[in-house]
N, C-alpha and C. Protein backbone atom coordinates (compact mmCIF):
# COMPACT_ATOMS: atom_id res chain seq x y z
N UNK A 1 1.44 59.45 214.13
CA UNK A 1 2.64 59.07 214.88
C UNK A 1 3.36 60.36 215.28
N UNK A 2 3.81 60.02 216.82
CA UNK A 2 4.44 61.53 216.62
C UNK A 2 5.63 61.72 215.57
N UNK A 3 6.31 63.38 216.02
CA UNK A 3 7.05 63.41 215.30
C UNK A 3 8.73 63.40 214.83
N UNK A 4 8.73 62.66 216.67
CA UNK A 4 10.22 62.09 216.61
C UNK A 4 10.25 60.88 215.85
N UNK A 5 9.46 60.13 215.47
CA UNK A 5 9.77 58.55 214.94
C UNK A 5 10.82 58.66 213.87
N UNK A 6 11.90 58.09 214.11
CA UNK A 6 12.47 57.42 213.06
C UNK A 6 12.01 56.81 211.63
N UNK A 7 13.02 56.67 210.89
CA UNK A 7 12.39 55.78 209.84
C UNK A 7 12.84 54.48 209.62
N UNK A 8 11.99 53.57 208.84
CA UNK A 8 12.71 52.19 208.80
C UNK A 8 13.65 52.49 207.97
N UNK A 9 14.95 51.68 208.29
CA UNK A 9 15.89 51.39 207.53
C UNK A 9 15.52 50.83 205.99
N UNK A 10 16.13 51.54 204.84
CA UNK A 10 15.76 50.97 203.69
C UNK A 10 16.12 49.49 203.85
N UNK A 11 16.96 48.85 204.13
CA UNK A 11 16.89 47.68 203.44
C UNK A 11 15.47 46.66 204.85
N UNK A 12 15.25 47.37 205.70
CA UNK A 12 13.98 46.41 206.38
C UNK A 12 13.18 46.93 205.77
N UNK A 13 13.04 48.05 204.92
CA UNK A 13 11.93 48.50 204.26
C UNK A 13 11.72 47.63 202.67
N UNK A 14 12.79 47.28 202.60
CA UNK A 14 12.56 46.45 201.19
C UNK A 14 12.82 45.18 201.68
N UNK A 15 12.43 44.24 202.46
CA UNK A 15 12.15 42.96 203.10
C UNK A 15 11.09 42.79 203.57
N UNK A 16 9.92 42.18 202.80
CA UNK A 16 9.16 41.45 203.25
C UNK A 16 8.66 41.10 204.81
N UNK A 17 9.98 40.05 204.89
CA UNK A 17 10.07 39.37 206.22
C UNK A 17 10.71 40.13 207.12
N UNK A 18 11.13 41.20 207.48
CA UNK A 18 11.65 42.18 208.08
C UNK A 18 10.41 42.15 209.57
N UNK A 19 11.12 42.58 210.17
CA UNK A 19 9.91 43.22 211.76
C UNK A 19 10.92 44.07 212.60
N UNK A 20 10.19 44.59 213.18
CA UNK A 20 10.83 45.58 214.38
C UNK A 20 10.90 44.71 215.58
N UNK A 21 11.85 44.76 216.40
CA UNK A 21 12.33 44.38 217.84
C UNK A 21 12.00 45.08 218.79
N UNK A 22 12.95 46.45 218.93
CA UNK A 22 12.40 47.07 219.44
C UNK A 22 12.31 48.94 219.60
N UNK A 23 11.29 49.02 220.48
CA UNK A 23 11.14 50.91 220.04
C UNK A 23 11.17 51.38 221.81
N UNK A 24 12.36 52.37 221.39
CA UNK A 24 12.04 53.12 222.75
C UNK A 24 12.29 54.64 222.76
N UNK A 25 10.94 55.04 223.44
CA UNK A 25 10.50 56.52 223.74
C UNK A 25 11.40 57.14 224.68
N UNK A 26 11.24 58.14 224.97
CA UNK A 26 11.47 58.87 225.82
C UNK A 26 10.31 60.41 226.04
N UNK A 27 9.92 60.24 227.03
CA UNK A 27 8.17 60.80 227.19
C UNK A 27 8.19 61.06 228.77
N UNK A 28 8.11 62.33 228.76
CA UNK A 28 7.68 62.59 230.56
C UNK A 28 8.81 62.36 231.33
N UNK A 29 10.13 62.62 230.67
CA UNK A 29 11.10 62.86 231.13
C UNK A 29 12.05 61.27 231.39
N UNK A 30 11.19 60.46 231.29
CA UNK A 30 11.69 58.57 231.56
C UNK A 30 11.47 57.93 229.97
N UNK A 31 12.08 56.80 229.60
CA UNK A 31 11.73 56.10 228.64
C UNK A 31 11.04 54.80 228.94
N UNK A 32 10.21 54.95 227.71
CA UNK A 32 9.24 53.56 227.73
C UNK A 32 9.60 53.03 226.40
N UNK A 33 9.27 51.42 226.57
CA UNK A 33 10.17 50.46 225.95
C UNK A 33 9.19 49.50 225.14
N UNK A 34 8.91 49.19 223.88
CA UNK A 34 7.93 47.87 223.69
C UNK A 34 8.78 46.70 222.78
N UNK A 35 8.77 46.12 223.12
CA UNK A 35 9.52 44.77 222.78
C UNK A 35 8.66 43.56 221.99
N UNK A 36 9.31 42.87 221.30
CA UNK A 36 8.66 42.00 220.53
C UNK A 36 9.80 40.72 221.19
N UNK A 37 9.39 39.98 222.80
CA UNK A 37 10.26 39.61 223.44
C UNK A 37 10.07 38.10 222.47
N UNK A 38 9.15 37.92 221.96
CA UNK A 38 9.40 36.22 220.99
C UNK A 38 10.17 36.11 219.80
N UNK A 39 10.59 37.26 219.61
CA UNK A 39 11.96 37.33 218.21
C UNK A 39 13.26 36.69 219.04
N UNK A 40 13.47 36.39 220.13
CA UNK A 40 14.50 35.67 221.03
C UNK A 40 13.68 34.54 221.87
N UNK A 41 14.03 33.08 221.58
CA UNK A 41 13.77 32.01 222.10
C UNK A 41 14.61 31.89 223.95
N UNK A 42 15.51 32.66 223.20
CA UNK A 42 16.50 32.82 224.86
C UNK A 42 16.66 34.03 225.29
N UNK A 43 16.85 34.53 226.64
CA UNK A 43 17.01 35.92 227.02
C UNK A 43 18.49 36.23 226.72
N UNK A 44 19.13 35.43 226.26
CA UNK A 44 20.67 35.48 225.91
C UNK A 44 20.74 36.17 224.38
N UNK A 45 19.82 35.85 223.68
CA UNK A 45 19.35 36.52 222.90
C UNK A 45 19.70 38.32 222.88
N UNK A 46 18.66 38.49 223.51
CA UNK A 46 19.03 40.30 223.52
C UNK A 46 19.86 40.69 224.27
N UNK A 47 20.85 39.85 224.72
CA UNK A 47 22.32 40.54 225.12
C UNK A 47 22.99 40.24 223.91
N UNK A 48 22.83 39.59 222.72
CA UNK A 48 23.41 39.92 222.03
C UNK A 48 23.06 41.29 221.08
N UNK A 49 21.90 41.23 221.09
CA UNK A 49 21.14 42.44 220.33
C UNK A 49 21.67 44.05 220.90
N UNK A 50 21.55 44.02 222.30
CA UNK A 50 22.27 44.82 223.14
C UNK A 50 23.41 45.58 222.80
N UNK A 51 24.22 44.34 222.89
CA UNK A 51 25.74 44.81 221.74
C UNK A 51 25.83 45.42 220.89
N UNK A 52 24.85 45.05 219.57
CA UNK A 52 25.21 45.14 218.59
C UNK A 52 24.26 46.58 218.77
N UNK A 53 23.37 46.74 219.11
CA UNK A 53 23.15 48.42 219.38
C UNK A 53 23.98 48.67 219.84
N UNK A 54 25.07 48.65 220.53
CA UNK A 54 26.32 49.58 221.42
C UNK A 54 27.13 49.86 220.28
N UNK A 55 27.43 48.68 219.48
CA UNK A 55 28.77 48.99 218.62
C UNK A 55 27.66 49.71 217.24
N UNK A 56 26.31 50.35 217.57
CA UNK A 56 25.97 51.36 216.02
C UNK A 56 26.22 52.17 216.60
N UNK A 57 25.54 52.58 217.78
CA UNK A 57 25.82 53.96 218.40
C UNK A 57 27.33 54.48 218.83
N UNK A 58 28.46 53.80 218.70
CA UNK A 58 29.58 53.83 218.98
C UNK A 58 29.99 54.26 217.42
N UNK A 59 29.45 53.65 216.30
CA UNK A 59 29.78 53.90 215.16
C UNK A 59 29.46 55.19 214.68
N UNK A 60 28.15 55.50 215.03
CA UNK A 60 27.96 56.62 214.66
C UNK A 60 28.19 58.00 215.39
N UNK A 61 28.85 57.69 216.65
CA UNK A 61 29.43 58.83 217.50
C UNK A 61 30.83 58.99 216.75
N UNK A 62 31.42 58.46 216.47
CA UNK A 62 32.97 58.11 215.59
C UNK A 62 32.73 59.05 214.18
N UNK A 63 31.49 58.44 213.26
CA UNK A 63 31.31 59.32 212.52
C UNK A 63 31.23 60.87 212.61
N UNK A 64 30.37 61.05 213.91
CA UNK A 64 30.17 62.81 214.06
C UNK A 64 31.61 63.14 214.71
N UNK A 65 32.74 61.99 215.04
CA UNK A 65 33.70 63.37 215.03
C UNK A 65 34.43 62.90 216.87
N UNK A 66 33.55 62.15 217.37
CA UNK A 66 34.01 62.02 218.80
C UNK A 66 35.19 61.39 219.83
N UNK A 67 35.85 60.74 218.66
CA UNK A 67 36.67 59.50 218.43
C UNK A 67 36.48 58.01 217.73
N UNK A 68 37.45 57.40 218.31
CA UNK A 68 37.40 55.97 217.27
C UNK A 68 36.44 55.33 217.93
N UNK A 69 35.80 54.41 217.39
CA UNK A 69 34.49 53.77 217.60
C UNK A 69 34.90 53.09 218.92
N UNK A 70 36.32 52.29 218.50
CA UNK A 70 36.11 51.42 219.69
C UNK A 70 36.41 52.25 221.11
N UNK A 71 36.78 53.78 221.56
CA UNK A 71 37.13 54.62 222.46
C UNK A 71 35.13 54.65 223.07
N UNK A 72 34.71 54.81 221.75
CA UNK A 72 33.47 55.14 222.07
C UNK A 72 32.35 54.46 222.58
N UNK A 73 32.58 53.08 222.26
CA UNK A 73 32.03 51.75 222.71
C UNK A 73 32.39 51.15 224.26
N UNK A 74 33.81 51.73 224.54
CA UNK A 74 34.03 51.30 225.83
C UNK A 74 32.90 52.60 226.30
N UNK A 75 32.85 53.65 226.07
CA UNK A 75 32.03 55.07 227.16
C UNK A 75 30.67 54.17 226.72
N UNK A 76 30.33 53.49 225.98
CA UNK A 76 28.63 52.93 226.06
C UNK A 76 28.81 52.05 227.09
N UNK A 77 30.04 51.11 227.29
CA UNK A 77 29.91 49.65 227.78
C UNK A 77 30.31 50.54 229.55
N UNK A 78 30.81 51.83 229.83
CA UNK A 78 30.87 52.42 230.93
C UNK A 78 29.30 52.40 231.57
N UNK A 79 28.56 53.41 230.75
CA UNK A 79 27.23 53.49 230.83
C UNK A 79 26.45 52.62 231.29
N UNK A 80 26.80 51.14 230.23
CA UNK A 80 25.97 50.39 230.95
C UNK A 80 26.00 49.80 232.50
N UNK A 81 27.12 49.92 232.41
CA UNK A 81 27.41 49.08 233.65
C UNK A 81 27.14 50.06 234.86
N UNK A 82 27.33 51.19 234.56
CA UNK A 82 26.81 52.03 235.89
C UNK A 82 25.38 51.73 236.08
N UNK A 83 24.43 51.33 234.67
CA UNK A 83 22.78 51.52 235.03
C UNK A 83 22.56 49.94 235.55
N UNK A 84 23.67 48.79 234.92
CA UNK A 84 23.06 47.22 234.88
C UNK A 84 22.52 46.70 236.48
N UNK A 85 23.16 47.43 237.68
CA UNK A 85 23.23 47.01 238.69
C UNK A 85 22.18 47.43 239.28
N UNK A 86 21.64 48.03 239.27
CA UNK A 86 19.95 48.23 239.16
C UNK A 86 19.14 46.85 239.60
N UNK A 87 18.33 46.58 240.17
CA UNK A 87 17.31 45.14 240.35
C UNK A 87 16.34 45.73 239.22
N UNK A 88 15.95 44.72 238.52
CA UNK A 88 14.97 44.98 237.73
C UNK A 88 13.62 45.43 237.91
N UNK A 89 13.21 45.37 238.94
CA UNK A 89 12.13 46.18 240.04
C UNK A 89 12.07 47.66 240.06
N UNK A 90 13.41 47.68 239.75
CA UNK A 90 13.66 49.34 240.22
C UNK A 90 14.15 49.99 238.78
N UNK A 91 13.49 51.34 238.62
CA UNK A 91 13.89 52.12 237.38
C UNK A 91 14.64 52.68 237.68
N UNK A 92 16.21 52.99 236.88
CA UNK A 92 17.00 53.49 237.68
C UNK A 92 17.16 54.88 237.08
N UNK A 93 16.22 55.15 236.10
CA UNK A 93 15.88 57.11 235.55
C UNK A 93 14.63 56.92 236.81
N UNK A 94 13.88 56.79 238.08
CA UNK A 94 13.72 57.75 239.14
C UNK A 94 14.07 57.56 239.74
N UNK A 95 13.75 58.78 240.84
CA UNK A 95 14.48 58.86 242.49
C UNK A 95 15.90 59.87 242.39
């Protein structure tokens, strides 16, 4: 594996029933994405999942020092919305 991989979180590491969702690279300058899209019965689903990645990475920008989480969560929920408008056809890391 290379040698950016992360590690599992101890407590999915001590669960059995635990699985990964999802993993994304960044390789050749773009990221690639693999999904385990049947852990969500609905695509409403990983907009919630979505979130709740916004508000770790918001958490843990707060930790290193950057401000309060929730200052930091609106600059994720900025982010997204500049990339969401995108057609799904189109990658919006080229061109």
């Amino acid at each position: 594996m290379p040698g950016g991989a992360l590690g599992v979180p101890p407590a999915a590491a001590g669960d059995a029933r635990a699985f990964e969702l999802v993993r994304v690279w960044a390789a050749g300058g773009v990221q690639h994405v693999a999904l385990k899209v049947s852990a969500q019965q609905d695509p409403a689903g990983w907009g919630m999942i979505l979130a709740d990645v916004g508000r770790h990475v918001a958490q843990a920008y707060s930790e290193l020092g950057a401000g309060s989480a929730g200052d930091v969560f609106e600059r994720v929920l900025q982010g997204f919305a500049a990339s969401v408008g995108a057609p799904p056809e189109m990658d919006p890391h080229e061109g």
